[in-house]
N, C-alpha and C. Protein backbone atom coordinates (compact mmCIF):
# COMPACT_ATOMS: atom_id res chain seq x y z
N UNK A 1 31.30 15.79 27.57
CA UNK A 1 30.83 15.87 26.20
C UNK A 1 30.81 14.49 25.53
N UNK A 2 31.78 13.84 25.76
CA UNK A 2 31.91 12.38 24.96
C UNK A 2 30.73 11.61 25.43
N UNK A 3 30.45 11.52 27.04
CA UNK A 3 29.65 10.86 27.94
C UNK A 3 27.82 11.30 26.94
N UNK A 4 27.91 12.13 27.00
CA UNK A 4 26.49 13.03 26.12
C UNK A 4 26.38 12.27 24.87
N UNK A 5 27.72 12.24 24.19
CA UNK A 5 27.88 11.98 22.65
C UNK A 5 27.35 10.24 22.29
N UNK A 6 27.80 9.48 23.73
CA UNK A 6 27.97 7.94 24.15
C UNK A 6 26.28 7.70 23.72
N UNK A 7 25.55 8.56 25.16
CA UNK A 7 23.91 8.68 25.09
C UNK A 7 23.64 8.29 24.02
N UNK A 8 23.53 9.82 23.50
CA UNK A 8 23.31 9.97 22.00
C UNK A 8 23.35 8.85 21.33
N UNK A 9 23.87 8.27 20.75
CA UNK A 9 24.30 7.17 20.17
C UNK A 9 23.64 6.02 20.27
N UNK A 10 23.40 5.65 21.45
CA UNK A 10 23.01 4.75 21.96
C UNK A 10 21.67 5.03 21.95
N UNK A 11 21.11 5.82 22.44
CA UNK A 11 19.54 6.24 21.98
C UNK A 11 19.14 6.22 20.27
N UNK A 12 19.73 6.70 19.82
CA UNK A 12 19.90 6.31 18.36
C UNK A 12 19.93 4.55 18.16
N UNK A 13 20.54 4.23 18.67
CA UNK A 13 20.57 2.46 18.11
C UNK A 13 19.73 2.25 18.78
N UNK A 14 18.95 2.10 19.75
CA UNK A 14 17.41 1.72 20.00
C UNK A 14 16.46 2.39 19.39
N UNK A 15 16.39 3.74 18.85
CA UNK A 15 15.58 3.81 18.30
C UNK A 15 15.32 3.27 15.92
N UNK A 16 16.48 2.61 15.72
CA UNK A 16 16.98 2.77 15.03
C UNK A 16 15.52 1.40 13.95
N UNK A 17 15.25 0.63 14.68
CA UNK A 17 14.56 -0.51 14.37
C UNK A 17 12.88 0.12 14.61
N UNK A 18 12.50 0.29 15.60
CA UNK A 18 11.27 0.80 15.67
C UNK A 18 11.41 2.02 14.51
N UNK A 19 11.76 2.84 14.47
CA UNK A 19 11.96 3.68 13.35
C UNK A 19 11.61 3.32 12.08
N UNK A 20 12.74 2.51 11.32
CA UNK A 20 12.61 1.38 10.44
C UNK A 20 10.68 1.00 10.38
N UNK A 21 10.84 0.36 11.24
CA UNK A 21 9.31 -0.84 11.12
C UNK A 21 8.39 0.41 10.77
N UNK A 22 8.39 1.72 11.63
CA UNK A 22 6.91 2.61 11.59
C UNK A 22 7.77 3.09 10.19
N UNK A 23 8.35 3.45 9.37
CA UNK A 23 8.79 3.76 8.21
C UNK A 23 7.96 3.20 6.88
N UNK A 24 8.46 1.79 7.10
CA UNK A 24 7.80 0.57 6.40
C UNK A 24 6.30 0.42 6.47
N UNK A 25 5.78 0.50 8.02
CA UNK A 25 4.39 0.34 7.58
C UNK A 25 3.59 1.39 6.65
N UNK A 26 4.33 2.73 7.25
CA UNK A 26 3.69 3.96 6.48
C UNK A 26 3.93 4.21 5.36
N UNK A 27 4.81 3.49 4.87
CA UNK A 27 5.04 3.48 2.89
C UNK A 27 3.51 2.44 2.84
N UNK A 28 3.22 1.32 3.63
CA UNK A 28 2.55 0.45 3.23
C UNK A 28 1.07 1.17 3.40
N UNK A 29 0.80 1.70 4.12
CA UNK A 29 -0.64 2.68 4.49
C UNK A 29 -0.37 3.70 3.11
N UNK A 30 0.45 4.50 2.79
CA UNK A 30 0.51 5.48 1.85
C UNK A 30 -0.10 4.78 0.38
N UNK A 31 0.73 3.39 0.19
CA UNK A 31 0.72 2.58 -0.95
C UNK A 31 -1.18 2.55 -0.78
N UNK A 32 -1.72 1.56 0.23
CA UNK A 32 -2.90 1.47 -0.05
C UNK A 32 -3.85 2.44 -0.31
N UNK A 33 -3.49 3.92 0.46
CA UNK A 33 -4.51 5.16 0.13
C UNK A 33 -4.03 5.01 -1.11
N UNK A 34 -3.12 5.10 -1.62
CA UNK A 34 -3.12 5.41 -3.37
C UNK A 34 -3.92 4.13 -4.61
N UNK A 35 -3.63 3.19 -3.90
CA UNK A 35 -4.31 2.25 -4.70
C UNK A 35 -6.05 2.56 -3.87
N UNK A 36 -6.28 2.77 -3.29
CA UNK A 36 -7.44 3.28 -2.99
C UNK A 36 -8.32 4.15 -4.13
N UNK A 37 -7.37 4.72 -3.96
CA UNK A 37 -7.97 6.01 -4.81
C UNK A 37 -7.97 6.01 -6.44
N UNK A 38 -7.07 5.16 -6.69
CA UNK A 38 -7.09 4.60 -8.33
C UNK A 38 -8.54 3.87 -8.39
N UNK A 39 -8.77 2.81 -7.54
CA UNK A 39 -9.76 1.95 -7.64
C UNK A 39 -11.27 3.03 -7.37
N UNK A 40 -11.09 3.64 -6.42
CA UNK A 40 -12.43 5.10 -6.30
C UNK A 40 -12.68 5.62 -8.25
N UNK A 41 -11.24 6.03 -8.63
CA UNK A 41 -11.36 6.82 -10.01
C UNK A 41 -12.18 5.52 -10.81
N UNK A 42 -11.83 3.94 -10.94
CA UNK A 42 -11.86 3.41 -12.23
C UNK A 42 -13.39 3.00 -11.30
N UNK A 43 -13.97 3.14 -10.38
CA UNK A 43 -15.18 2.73 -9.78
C UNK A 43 -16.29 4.35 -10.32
N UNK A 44 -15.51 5.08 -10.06
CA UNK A 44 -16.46 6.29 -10.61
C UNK A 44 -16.68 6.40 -12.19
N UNK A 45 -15.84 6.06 -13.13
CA UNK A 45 -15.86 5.78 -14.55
C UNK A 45 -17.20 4.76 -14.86
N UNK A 46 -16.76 3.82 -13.88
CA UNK A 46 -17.53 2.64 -14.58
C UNK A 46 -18.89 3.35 -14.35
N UNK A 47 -19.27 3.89 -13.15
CA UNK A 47 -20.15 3.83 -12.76
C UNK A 47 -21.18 5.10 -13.34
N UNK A 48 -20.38 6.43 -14.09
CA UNK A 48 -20.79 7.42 -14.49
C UNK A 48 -20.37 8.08 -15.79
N UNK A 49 -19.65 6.54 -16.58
CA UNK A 49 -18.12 6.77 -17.70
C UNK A 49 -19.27 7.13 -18.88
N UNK A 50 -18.61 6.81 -19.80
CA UNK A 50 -19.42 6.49 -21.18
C UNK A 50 -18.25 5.06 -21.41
N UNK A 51 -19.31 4.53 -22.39
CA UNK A 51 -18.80 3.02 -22.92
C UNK A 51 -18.01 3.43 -24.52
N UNK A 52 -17.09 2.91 -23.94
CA UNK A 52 -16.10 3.27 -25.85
C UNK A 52 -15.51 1.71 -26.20
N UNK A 53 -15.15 2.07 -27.44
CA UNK A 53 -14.48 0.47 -28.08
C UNK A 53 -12.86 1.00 -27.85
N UNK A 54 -12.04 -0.25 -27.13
CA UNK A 54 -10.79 0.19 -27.35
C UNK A 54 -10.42 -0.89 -27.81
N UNK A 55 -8.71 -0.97 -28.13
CA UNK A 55 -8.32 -1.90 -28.97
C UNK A 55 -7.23 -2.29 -27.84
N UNK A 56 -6.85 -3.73 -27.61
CA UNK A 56 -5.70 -4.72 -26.95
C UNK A 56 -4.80 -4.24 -27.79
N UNK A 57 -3.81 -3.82 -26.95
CA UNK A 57 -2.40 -3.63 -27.86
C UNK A 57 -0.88 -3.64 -26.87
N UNK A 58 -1.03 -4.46 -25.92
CA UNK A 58 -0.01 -5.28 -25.42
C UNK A 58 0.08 -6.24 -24.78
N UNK A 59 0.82 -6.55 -23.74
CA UNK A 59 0.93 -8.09 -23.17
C UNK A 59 1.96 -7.89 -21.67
N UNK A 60 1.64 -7.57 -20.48
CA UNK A 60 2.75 -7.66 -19.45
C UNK A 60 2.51 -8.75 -18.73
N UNK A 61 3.34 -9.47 -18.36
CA UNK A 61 3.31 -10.27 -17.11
C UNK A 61 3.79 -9.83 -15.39
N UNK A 62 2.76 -10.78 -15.02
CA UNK A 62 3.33 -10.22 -13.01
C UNK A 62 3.25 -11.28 -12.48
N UNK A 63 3.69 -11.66 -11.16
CA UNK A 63 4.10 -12.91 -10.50
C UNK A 63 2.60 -13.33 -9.93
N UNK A 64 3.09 -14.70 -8.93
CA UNK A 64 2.28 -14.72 -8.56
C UNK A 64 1.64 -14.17 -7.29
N UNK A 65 2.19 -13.45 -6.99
CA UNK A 65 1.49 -12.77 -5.67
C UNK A 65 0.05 -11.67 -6.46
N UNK A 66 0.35 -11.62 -7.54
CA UNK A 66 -0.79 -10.81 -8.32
C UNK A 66 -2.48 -11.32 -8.34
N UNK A 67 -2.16 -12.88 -8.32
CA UNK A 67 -3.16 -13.65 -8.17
C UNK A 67 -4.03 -13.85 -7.10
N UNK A 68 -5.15 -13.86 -7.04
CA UNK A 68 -5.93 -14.41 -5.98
C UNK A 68 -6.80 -15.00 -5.52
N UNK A 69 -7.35 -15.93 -5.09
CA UNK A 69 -8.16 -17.17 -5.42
C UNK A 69 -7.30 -18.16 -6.49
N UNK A 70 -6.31 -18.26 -7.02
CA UNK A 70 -5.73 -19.00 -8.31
C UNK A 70 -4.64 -20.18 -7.15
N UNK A 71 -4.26 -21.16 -7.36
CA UNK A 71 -3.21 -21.64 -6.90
C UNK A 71 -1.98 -21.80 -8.25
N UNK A 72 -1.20 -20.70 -7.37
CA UNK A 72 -0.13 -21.10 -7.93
C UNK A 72 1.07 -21.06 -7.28
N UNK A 73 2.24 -21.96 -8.18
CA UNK A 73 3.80 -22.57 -7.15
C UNK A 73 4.34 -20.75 -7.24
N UNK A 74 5.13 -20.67 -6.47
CA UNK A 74 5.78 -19.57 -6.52
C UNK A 74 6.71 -19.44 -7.25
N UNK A 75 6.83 -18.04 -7.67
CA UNK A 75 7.66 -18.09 -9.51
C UNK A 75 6.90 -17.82 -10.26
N UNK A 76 5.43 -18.62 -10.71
CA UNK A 76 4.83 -18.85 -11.40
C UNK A 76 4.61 -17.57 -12.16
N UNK A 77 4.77 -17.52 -13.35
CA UNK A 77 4.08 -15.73 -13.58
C UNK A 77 2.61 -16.05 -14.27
N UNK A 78 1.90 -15.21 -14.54
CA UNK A 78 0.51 -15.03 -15.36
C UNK A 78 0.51 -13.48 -16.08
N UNK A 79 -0.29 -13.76 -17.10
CA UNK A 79 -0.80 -12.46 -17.84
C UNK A 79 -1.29 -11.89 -18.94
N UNK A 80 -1.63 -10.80 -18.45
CA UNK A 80 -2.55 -10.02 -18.57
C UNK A 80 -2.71 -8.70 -19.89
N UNK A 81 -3.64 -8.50 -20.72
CA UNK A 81 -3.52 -8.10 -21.96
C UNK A 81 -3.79 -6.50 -21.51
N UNK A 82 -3.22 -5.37 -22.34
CA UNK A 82 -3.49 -4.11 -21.90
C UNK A 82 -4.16 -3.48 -23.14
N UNK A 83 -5.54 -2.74 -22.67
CA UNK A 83 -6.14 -1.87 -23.81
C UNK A 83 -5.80 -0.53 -23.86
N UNK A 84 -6.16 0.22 -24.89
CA UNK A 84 -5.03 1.57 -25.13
C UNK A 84 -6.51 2.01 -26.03
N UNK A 85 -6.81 3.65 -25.54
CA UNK A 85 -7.84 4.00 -26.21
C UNK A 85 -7.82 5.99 -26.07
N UNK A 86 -7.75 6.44 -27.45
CA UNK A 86 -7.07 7.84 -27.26
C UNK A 86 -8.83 8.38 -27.60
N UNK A 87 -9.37 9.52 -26.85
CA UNK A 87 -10.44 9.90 -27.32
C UNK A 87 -10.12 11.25 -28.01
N UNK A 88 -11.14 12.42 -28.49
CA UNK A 88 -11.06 13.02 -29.44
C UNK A 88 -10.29 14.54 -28.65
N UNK A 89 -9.79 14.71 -27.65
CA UNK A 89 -9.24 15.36 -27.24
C UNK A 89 -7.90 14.82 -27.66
N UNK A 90 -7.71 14.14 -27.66
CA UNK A 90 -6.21 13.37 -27.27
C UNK A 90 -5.59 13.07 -26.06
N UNK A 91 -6.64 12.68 -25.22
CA UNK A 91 -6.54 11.85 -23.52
C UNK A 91 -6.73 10.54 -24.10
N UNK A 92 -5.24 9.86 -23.32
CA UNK A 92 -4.99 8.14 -23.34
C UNK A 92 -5.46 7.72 -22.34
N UNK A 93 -6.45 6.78 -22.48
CA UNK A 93 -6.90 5.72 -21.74
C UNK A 93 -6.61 4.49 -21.77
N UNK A 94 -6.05 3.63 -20.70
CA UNK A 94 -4.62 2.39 -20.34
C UNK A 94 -5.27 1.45 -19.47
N UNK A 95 -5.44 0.42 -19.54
CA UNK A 95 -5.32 -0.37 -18.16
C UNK A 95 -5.30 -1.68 -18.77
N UNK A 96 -5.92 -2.50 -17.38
CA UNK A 96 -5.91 -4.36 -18.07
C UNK A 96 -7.44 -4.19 -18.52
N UNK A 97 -7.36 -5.03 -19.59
CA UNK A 97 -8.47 -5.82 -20.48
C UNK A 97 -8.69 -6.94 -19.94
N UNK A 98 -8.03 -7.89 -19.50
CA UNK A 98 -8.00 -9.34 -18.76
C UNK A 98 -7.01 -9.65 -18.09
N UNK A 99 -6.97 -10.64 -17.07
CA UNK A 99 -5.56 -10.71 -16.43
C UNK A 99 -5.69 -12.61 -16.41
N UNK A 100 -4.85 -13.18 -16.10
CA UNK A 100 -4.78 -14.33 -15.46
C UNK A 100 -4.38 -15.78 -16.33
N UNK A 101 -3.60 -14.95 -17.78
CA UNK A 101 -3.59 -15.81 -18.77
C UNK A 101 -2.73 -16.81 -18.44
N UNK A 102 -2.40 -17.76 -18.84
CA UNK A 102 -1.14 -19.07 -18.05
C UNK A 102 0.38 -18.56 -18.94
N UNK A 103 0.00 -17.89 -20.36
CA UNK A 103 1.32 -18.48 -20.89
C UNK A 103 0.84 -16.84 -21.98
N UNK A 104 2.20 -16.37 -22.72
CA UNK A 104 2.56 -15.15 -23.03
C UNK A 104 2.00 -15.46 -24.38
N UNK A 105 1.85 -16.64 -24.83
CA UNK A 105 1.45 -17.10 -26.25
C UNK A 105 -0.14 -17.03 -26.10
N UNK A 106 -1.10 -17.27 -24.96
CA UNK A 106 -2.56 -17.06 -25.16
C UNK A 106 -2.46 -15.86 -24.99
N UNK A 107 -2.13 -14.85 -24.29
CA UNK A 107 -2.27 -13.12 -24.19
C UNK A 107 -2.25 -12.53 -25.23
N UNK A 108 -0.93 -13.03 -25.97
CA UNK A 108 -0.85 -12.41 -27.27
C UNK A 108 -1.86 -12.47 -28.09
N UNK A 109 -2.37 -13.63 -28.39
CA UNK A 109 -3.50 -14.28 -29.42
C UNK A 109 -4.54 -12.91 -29.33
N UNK A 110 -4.74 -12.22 -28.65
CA UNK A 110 -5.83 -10.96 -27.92
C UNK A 110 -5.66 -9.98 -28.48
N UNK A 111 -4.21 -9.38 -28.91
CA UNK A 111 -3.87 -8.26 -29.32
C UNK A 111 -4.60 -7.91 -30.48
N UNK A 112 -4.98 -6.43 -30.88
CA UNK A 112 -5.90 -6.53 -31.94
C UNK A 112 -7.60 -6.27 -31.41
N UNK A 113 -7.66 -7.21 -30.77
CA UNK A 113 -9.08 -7.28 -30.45
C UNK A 113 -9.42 -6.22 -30.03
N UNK A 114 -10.60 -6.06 -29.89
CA UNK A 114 -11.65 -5.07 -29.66
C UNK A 114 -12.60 -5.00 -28.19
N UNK A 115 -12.53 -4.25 -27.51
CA UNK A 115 -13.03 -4.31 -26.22
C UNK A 115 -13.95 -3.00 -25.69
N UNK A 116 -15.06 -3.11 -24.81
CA UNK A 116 -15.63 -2.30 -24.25
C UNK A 116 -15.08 -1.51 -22.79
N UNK A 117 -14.61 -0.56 -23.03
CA UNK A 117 -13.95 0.02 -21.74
C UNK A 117 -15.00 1.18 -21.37
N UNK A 118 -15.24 1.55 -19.71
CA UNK A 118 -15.99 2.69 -19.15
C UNK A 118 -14.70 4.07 -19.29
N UNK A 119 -15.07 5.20 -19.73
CA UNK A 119 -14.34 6.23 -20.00
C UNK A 119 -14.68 6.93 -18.93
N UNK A 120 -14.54 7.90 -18.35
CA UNK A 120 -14.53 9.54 -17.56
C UNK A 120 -14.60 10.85 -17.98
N UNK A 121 -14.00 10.35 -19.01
CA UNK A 121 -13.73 12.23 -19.46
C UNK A 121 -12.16 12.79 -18.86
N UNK A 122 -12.16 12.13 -18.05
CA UNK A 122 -11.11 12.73 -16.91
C UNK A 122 -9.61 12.08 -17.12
N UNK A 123 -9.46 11.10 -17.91
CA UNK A 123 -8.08 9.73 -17.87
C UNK A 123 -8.34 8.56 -17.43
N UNK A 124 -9.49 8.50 -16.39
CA UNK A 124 -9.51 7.07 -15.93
C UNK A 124 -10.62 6.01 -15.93
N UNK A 125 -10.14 4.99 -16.71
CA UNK A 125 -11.01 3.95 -16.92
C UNK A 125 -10.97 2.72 -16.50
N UNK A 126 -11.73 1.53 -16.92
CA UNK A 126 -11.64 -0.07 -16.76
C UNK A 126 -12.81 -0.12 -17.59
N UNK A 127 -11.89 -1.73 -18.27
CA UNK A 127 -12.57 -2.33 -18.73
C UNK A 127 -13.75 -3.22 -18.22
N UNK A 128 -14.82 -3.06 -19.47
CA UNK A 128 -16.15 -3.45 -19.20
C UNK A 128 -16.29 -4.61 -18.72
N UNK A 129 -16.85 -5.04 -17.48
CA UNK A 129 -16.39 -6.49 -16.83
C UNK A 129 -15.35 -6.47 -15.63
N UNK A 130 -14.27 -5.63 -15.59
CA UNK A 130 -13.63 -5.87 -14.51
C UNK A 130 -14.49 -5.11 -13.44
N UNK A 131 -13.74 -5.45 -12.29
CA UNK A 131 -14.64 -5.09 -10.49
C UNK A 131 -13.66 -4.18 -10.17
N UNK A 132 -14.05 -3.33 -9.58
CA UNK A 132 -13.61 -2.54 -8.65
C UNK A 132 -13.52 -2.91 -7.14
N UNK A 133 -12.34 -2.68 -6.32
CA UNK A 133 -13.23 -2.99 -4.67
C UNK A 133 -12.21 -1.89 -4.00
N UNK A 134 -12.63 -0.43 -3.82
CA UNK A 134 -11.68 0.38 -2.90
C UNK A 134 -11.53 -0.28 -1.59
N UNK A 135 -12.09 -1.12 -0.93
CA UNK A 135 -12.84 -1.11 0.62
C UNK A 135 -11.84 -2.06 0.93
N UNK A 136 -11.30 -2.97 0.04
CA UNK A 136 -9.80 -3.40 0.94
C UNK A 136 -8.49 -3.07 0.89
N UNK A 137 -8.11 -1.84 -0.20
CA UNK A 137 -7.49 -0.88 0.29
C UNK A 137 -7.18 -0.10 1.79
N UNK A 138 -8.60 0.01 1.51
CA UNK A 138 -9.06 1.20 2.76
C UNK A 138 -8.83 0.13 4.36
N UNK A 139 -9.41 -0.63 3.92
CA UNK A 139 -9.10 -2.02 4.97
C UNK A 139 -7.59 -2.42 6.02
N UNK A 140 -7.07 -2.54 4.94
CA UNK A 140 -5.24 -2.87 4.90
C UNK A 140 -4.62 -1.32 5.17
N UNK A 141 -5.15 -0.04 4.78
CA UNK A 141 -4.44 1.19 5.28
C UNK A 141 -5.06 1.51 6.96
N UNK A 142 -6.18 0.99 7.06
CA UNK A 142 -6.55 1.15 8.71
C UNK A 142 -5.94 0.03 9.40
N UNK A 143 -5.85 -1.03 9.12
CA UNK A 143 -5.11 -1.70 9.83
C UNK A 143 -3.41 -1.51 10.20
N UNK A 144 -2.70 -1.28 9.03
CA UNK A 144 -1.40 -0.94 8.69
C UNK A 144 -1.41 0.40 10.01
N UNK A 145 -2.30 1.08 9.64
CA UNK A 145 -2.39 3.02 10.23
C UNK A 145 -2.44 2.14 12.19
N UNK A 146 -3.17 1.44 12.47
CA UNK A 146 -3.56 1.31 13.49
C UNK A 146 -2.49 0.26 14.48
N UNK A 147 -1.21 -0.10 13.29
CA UNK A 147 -0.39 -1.16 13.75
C UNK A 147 0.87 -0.12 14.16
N UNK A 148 1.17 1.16 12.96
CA UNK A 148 1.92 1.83 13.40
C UNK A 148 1.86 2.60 14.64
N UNK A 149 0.94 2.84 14.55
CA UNK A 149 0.18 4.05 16.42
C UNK A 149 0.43 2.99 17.44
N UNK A 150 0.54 2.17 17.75
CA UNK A 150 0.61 0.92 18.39
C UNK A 150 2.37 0.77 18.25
N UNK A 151 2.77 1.00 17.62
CA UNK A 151 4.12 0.68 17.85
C UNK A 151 5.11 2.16 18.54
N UNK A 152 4.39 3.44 17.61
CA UNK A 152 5.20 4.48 18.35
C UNK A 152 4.53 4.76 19.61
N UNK A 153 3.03 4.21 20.11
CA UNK A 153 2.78 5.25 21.29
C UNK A 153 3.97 3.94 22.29
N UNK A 154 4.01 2.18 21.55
CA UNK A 154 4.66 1.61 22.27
C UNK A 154 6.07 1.84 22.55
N UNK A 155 6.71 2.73 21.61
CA UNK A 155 8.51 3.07 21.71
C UNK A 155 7.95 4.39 22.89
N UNK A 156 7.15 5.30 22.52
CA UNK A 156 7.11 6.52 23.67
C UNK A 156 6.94 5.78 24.71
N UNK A 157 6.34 4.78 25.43
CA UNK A 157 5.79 4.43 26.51
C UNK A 157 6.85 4.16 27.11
N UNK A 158 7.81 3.42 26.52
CA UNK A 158 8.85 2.36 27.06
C UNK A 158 9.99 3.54 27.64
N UNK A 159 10.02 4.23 27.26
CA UNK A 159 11.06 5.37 27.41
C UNK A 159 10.95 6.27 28.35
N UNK A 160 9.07 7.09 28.63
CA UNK A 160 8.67 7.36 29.63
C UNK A 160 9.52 7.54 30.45
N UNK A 161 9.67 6.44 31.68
CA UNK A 161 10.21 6.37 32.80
C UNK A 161 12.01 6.55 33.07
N UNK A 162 12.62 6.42 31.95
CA UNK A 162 13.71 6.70 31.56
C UNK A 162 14.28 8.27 31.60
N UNK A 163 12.64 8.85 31.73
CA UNK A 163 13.36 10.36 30.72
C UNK A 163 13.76 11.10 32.03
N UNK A 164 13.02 10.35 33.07
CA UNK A 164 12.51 10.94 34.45
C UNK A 164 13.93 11.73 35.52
N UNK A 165 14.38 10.57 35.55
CA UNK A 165 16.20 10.28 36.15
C UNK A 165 17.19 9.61 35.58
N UNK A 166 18.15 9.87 35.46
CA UNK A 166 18.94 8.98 34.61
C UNK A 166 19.83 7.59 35.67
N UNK A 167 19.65 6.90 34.51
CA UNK A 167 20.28 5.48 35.36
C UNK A 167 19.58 5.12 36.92
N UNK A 168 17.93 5.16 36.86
CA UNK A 168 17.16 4.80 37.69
C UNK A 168 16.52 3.54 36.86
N UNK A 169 15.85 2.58 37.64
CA UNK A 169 14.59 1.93 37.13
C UNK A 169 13.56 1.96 37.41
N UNK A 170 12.73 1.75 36.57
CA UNK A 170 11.03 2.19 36.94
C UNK A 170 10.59 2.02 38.40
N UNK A 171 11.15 0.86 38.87
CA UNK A 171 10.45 1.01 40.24
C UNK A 171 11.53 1.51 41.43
N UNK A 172 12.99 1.85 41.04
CA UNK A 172 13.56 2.87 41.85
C UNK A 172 12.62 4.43 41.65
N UNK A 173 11.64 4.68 40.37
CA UNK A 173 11.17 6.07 40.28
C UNK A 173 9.99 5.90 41.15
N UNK A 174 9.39 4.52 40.92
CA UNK A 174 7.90 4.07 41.64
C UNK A 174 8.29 4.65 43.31
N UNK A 175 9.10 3.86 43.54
CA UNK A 175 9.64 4.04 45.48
C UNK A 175 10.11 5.52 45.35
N UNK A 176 10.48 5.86 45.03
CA UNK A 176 10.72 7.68 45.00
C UNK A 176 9.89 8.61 45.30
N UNK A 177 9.14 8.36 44.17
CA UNK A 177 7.85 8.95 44.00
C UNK A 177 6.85 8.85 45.56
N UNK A 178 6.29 7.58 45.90
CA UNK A 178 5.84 7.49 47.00
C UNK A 178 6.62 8.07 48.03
N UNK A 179 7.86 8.05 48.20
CA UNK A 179 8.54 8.40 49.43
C UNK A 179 8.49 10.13 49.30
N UNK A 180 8.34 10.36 48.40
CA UNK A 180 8.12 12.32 48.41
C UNK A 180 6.84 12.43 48.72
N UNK A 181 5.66 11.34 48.33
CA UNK A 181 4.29 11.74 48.52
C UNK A 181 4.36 11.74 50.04
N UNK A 182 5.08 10.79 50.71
CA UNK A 182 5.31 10.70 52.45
C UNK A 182 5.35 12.23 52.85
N UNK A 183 6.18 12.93 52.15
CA UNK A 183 6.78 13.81 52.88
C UNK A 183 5.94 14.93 52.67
C-alpha cells in the first residue's frame, strides 16, 4: 500500500508543472474568447448602433503594456478618459472616449465634454472613432488553444510507454514486443 501511495505521489509531482502550464494557457485562450467577443459586441454597435451624444465623466489610468505602437519605459502609465451615457430606458452605456493621454492633468481637462458614441440598444457601445479588431483575439486564442494540445497530447505521449510495464524502458518494451512477434 505505501509502495502504491510512493507512485502516486510521484506521478503527481510530474504531472504537477505540465498541469500548471495547460491551466495558464487556458485562462489565456478563455481571456481572449472573451475579449473577442466584447470587441464582436462594440464592432456590431458601431456598425448597426445609432449615434448618441455622451458626456466624459472620468479619468483611469493603465500601464504600459496597454500601449501599442507608443514607446514607452516601463512603469510608464497613460490615460484614458471614460464616457457614460444612460438612454431612455435606463441602460448605461461605458467605455473609453480616448486613450493614450501622457499625464492625469490632460485627461482631466476632457471631462465634461461631449462625444459621439455608436449605441445597440443592447448595452454595448464605442466611441465614434475608436477601431474595433476581434481577429487578434481570435488569433492569440488559436494559437494559445493550439500550444496547449501540443503540450497535453505531449505529457500523454511521454507516459505511453510507461503505462505498459512497470519499471521497463521504452526499448526494454521495443525488444519485448518483437521477441513475442518471434514467437
Amino acid at each position: 500500500m505505501k509502495e502504491k501511495l510512493k507512485n502516486f505521489w510521484d506521478d503527481i509531482k510530474t504531472y504537477i508543472a505540465p498541469i500548471f502550464i495547460i491551466v495558464a494557457i487556458g485562462v489565456i485562450v478563455v481571456i481572449s474568447i472573451c475579449k473577442c467577443v466584447v470587441e464582436v459586441k462594440m464592432q456590431n454597435a458601431q456598425n448597426g448602433g445609432v449615434i448618441v451624444e455622451a458626456t466624459i465623466v472620468n479619468v483611469r489610468s493603465y500601464g504600459s503594456s496597454g500601449m501599442i505602437g507608443e514607446f514607452r519605459t516601463r512603469g510608464d502609465k497613460s490615460f484614458e478618459t471614460i464616457y457614460n451615457y444612460i438612454d431612455v430606458d435606463g441602460t448605461i452605456y461605458s467605455g473609453t472616449a480616448k486613450a493614450g493621454y501622457n499625464t492625469e492633468k490632460e485627461a482631466k481637462q476632457h471631462i465634461g465634454e461631449k462625444i459621439e458614441i455608436y449605441i445597440d440598444g443592447k448595452g454595448n457601445s464605442i466611441a465614434k472613432g475608436n477601431k474595433t479588431n476581434p481577429t487578434q483575439y481570435i488569433i492569440v486564442a488559436i494559437i494559445f488553444f493550439i500550444i496547449d494540445v501540443a503540450i497535453i497530447a505531449f505529457v500523454i505521449w511521454s507516459k505511453i510507454p510507461y503505462r505498459h510495464k512497470d519499471n521497463n524502458s521504452y526499448e526494454e518494451i521495443i525488444i519485448e514486443y518483437e521477441e513475442n512477434k518471434r514467437d
